[in-house]
Protein backbone atom coordinates (compact mmCIF):
# COMPACT_ATOMS: atom_id res chain seq x y z
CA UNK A 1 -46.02 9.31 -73.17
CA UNK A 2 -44.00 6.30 -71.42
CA UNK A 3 -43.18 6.46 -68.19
CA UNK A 4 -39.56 5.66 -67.93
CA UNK A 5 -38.53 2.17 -66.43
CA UNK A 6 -37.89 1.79 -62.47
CA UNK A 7 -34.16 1.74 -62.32
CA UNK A 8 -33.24 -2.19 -61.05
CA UNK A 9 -32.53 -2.25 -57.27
CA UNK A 10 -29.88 -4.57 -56.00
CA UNK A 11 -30.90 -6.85 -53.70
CA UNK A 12 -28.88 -6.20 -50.38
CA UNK A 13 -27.81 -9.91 -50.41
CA UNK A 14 -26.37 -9.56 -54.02
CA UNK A 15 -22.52 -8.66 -54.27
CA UNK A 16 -23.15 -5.23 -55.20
CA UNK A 17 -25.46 -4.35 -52.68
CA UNK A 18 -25.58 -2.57 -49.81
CA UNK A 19 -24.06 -5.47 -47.99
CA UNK A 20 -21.48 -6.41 -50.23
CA UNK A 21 -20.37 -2.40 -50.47
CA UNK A 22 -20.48 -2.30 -47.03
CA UNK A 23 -18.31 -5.50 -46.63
CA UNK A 24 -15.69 -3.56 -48.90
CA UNK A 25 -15.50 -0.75 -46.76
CA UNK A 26 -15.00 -2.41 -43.59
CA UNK A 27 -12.54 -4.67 -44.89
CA UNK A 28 -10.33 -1.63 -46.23
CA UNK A 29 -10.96 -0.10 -43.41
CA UNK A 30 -8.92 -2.44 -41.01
CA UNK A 31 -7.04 -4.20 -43.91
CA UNK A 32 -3.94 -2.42 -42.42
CA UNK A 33 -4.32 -3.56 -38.96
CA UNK A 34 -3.69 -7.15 -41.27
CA UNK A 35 -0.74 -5.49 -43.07
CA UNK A 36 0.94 -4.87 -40.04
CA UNK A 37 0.18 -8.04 -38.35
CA UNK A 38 1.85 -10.03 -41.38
CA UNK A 39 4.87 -7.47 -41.59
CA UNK A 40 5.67 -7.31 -38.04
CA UNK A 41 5.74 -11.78 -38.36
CA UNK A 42 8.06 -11.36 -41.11
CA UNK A 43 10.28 -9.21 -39.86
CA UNK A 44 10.92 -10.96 -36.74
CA UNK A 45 11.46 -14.06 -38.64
CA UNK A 46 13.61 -12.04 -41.50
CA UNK A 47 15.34 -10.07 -38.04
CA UNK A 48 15.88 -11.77 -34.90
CA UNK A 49 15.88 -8.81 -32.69
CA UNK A 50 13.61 -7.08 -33.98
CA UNK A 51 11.42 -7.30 -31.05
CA UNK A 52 13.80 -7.21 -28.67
CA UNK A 53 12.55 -3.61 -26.51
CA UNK A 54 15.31 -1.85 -27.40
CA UNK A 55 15.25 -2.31 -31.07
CA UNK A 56 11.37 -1.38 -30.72
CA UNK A 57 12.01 1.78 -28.49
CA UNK A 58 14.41 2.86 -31.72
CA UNK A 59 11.95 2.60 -34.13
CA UNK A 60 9.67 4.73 -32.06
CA UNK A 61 12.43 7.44 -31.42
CA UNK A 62 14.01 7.74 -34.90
CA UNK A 63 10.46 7.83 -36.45
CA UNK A 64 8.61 10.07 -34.05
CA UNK A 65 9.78 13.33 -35.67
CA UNK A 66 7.66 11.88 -38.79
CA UNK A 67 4.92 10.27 -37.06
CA UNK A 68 4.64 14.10 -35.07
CA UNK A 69 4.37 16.15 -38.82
CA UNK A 70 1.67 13.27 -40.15
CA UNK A 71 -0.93 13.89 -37.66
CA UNK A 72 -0.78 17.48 -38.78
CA UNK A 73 -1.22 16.18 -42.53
CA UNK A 74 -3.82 13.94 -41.47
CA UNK A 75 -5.96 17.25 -40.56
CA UNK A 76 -4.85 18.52 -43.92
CA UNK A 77 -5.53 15.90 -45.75
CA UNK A 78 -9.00 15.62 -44.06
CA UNK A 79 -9.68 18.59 -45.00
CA UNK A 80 -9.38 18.22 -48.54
CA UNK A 81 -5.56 20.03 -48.38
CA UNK A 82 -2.27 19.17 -48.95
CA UNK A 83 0.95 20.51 -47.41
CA UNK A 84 4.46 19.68 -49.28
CA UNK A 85 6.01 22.64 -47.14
CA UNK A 86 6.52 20.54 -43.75
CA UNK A 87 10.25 19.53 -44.84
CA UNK A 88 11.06 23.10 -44.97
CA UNK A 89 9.30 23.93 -42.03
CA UNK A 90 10.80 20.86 -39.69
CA UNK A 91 14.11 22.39 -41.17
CA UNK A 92 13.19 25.90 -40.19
CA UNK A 93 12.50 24.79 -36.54
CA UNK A 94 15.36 22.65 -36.21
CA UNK A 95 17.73 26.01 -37.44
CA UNK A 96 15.64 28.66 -35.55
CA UNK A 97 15.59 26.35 -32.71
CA UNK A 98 20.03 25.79 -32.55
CA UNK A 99 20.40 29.08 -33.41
CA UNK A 100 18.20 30.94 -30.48
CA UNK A 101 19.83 28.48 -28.11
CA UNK A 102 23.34 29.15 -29.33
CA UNK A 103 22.57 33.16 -29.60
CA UNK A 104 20.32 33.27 -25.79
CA UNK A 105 21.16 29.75 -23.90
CA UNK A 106 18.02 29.41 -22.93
CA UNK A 107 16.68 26.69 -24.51
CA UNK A 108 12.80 27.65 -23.42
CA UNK A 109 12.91 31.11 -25.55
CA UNK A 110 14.54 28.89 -28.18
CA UNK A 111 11.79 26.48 -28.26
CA UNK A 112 9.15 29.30 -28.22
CA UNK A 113 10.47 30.93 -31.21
CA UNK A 114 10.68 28.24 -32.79
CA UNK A 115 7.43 26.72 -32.83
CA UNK A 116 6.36 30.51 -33.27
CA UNK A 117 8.23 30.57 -36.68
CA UNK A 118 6.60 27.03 -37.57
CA UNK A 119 2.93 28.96 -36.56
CA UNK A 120 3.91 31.69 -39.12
CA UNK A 121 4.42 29.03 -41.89
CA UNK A 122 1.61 27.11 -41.21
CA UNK A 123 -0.65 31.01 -40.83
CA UNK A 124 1.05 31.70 -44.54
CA UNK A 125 -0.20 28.78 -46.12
CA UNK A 126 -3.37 28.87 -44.91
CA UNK A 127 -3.81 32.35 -45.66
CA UNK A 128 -2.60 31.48 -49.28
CA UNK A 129 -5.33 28.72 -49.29
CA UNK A 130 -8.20 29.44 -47.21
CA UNK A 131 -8.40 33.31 -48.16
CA UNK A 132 -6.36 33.22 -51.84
CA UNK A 133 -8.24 30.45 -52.99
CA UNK A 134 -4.66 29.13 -54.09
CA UNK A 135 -4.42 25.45 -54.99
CA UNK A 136 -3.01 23.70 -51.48
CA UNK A 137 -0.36 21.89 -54.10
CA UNK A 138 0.56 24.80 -55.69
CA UNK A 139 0.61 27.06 -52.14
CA UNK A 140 2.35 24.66 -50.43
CA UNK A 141 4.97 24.04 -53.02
CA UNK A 142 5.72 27.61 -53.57
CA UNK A 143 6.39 28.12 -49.77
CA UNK A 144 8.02 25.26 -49.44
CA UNK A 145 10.68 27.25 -51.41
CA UNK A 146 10.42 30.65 -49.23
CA UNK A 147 10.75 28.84 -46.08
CA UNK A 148 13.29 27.07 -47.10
CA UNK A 149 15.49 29.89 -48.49
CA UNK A 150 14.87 31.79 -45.08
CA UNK A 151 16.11 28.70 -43.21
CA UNK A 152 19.50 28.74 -45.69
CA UNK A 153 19.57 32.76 -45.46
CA UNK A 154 19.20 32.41 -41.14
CA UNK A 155 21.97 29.81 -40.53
CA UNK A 156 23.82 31.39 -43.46
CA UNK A 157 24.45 27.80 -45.13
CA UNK A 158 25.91 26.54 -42.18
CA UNK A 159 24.76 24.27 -39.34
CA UNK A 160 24.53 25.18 -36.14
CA UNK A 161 26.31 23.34 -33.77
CA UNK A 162 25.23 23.16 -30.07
CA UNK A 163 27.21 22.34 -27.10
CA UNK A 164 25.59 22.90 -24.38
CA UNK A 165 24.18 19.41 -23.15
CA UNK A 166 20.75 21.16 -22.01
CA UNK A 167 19.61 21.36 -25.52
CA UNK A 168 19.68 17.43 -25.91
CA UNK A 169 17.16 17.16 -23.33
CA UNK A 170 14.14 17.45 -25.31
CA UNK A 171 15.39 14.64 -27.17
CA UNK A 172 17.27 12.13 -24.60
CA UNK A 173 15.58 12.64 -21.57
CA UNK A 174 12.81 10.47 -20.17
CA UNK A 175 9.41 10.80 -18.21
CA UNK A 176 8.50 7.93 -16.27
CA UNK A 177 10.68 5.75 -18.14
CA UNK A 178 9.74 6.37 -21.46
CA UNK A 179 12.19 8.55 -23.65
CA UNK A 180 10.40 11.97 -24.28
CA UNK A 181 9.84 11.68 -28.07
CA UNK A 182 7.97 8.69 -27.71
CA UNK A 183 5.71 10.12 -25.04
CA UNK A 184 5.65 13.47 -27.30
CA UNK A 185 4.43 11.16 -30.60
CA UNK A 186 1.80 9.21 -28.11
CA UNK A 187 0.45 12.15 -26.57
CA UNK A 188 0.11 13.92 -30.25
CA UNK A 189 -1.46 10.56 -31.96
CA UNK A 190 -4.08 10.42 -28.86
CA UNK A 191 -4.77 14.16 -28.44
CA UNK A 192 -5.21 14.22 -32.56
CA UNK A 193 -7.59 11.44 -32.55
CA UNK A 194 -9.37 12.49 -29.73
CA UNK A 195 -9.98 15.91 -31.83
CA UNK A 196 -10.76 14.91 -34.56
CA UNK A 197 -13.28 11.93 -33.71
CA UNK A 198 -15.14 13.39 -30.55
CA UNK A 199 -14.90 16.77 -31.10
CA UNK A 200 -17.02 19.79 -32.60
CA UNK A 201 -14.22 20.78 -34.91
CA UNK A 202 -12.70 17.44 -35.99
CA UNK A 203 -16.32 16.73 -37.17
CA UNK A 204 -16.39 19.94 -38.78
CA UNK A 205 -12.91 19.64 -40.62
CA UNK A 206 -14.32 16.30 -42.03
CA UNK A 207 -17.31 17.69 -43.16
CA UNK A 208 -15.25 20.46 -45.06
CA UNK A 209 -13.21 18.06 -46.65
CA UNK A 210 -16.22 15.54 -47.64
CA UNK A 211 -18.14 18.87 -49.37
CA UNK A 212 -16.96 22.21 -48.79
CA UNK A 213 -20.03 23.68 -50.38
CA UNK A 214 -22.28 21.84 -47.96
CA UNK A 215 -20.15 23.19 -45.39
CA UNK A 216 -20.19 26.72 -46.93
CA UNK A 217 -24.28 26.33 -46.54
CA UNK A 218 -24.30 24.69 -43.28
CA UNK A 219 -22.64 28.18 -41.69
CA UNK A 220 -19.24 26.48 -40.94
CA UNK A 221 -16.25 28.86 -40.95
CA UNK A 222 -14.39 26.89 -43.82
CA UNK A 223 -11.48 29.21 -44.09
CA UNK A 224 -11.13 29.54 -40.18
CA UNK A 225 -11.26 25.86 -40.19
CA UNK A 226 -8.50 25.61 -43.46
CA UNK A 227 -6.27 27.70 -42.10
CA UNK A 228 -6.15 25.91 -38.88
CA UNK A 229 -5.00 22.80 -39.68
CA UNK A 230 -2.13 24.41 -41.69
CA UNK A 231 -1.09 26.23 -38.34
CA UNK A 232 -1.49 22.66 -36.90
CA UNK A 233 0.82 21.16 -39.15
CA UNK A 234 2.94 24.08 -39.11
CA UNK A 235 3.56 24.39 -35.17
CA UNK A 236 3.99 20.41 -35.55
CA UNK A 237 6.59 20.60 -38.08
CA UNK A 238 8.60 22.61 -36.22
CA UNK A 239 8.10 20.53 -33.19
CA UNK A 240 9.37 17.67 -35.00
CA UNK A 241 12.63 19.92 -36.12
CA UNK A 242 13.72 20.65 -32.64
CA UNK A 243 13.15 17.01 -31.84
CA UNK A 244 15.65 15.96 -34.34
CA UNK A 245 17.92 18.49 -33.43
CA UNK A 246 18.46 17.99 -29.93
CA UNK A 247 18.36 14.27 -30.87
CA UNK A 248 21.95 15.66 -32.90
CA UNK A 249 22.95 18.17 -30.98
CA UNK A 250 22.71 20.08 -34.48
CA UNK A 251 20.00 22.86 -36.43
CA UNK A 252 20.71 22.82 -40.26
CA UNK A 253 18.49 23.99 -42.95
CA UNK A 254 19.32 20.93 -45.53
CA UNK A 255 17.64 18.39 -43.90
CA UNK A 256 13.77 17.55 -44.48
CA UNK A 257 14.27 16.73 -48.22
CA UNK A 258 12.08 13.58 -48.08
CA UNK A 259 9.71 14.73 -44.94
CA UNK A 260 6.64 15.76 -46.65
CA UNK A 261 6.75 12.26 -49.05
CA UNK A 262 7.01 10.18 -45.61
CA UNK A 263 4.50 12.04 -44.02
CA UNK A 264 1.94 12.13 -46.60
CA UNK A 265 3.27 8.32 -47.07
CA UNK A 266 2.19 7.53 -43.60
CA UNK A 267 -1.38 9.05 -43.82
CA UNK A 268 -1.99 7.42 -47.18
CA UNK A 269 -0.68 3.91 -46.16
CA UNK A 270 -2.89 4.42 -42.81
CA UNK A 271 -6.30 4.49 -45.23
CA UNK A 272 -6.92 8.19 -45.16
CA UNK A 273 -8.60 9.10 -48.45
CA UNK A 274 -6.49 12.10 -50.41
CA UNK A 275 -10.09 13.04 -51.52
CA UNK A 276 -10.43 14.52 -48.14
CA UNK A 277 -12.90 14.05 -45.74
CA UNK A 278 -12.69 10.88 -44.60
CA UNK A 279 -10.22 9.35 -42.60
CA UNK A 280 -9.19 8.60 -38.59
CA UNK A 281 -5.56 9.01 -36.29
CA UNK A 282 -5.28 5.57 -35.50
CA UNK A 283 -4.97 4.78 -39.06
CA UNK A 284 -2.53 7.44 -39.79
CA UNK A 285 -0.40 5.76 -36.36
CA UNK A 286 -0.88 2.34 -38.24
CA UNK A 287 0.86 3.53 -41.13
CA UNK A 288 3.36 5.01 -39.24
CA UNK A 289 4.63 1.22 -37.81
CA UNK A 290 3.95 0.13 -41.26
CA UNK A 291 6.65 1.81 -42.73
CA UNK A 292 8.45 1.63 -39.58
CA UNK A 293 9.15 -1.66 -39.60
CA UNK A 294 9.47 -1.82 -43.02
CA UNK A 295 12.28 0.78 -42.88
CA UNK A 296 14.09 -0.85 -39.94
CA UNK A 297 13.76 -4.05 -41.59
CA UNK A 298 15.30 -2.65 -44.87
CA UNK A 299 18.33 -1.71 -42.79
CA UNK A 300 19.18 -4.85 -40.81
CA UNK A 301 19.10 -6.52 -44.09
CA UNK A 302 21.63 -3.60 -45.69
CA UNK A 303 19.25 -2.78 -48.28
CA UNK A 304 20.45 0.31 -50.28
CA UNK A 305 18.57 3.57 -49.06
CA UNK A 306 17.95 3.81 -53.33
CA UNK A 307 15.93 0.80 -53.32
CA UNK A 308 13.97 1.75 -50.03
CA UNK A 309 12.80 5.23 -51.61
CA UNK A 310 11.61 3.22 -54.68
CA UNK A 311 9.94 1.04 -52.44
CA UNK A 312 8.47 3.74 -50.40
CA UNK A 313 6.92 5.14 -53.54
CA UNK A 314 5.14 1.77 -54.87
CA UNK A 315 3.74 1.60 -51.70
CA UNK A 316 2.20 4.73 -51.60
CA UNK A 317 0.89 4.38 -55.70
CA UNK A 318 -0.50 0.93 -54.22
CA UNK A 319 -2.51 2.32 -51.45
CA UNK A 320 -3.71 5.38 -53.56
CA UNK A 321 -4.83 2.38 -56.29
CA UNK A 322 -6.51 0.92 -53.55
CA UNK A 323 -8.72 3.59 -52.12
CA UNK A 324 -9.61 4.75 -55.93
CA UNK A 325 -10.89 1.10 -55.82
CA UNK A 326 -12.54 0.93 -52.97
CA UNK A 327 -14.34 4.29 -53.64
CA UNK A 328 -15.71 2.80 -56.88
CA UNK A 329 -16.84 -0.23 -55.08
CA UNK A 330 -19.01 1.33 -52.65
């Protein structure tokens, strides 16, 4: 009998060797940090003051809500999950959050119960997905619904509308200069990257994502781990409610619509793989600026908020495109 042929071995010099797969992967890797470099030059040629600091301390504060729910997705999405309930959750917060305040006036019980209400989501769908075995799309769509109705049902269709200037603080104050949701976003980013890149868990959460059977094998609590980063994105979903509603002065339950497309927007744009378990922060905080600027851009020039959804979207399909290719690549 014939021994079957050696299988040809690429030479590492040759495009598709270990070099040239390599050279794909790194490129991807910090082709954003490009992106942004290019965007940020046209839009301060297409925008004169766009770098002026005050126009740059707006972006950060009008996007830091967002940037706050897509570090939580970026532990989802690690993971191998997906979470489309954080728009109903950052509306839940910013209700739960008015209403307490308006029903107590003390805007420290307020904020407790309302992060506690975005824990309970987050504990839901990560029972629903680490113990039910329910598809994270499916789970996460389904509650997206029940949270939201229970938002609607608390603030009985109606915002809440809060006077007292105490409950803008979270939002317009400053610490050392810097307004507080800018120093909340920061301290999130860096305290999410630090977790997930130098920690026990965050290596743990990647390795889930990459092969949960491995995991399974390698005595890793995968539904302990699961269920944590939808309590992580829950809490953080809420945070990023009461954010926005002391930034208005107002808790209502129809607002989120488009939350969980920007978030998952920002992670995707940022390089994070939705095959799960690969992926960093910093790229999820580079997407973040990305579409950013791109948004604040969109609005100096008057460009209909229509065209910047379908923009939003080809961007996203693009960077999806991209990782499929660069996954076949190397």
């Amino acid at each position: 009998m014939t021994a079957p042929a050696a299988p040809t071995q690429l030479s590492p010099a040759t495009p598709g060797g270990p070099k040239g797969r390599n050279l794909v992967a790194v490129t991807y890797r910090y082709s954003m940090l490009g992106v942004l470099a290019i965007l940020i030059v046209v839009a301060s040629i297409l925008y004169d003051g766009f770098l002026a600091p005050d126009n740059l301390r707006d972006i950060l504060v009008q996007n830091a809500s967002v940037g706050i729910i897509a570090v939580g997705m970026t532990f989802v999405i690690i993971s191998g999950g997906f979470d489309l309930s954080v728009g109903a959750t950052y509306a839940l917060g910013s209700t739960v959050f008015a209403g307490v305040m308006i029903s107590t006036n003390s805007i420290a019980l307020a904020g407790v119960i309302a992060l506690a209400a975005g824990v309970v989501c987050g504990l839901a769908n990560g029972l629903l997905v680490a113990r039910l075995k329910i598809n994270p799309f499916v789970a996460t769509l389904g509650s997206a619904s029940v949270i939201a109705g229970i938002a609607y049902i608390y603030s009985n269709s109606a915002p809440f509308i809060v006077s007292d200037r105490s409950f803008q603080a979270l939002a317009n104050s400053r610490t050392l200069g810097v307004p507080t949701p800018i120093l909340i976003l920061l301290v999130t980013f860096t305290v999410g990257g630090l977790v997930l890149s130098k920690t026990t868990v965050g290596r743990n959460v990647q390795a889930v994502g990459g092969n949960v059977e491995a995991a399974w094998l390698s005595g890793l609590r995968v539904p302990t781990l699961t269920a944590g980063v939808y309590v992580l994105t829950g809490a953080l979903a809420a945070l990023a409610g009461m954010i926005d509603a002391s930034r208005l002065a107002v808790g209502q339950a129809d607002v989120g619509a488009t939350m969980a497309l920007d978030a998952i927007a920002i992670v995707v744009v940022g390089g994070t793989s939705l095959r799960g378990g690969e992926g960093a922060m910093w790229r999820s905080f580079v997407g973040l600026l990305i579409l950013a600027t791109l948004t604040n851009v969109f609005y100096s020039l008057n460009v209909s908020q229509h065209w910047q959804l379908i923009a939003k979207g080809l961007i996203v399909i693009a960077a999806v495109a991209l990782d499929a290719a660069v996954r076949r690549k190397s």
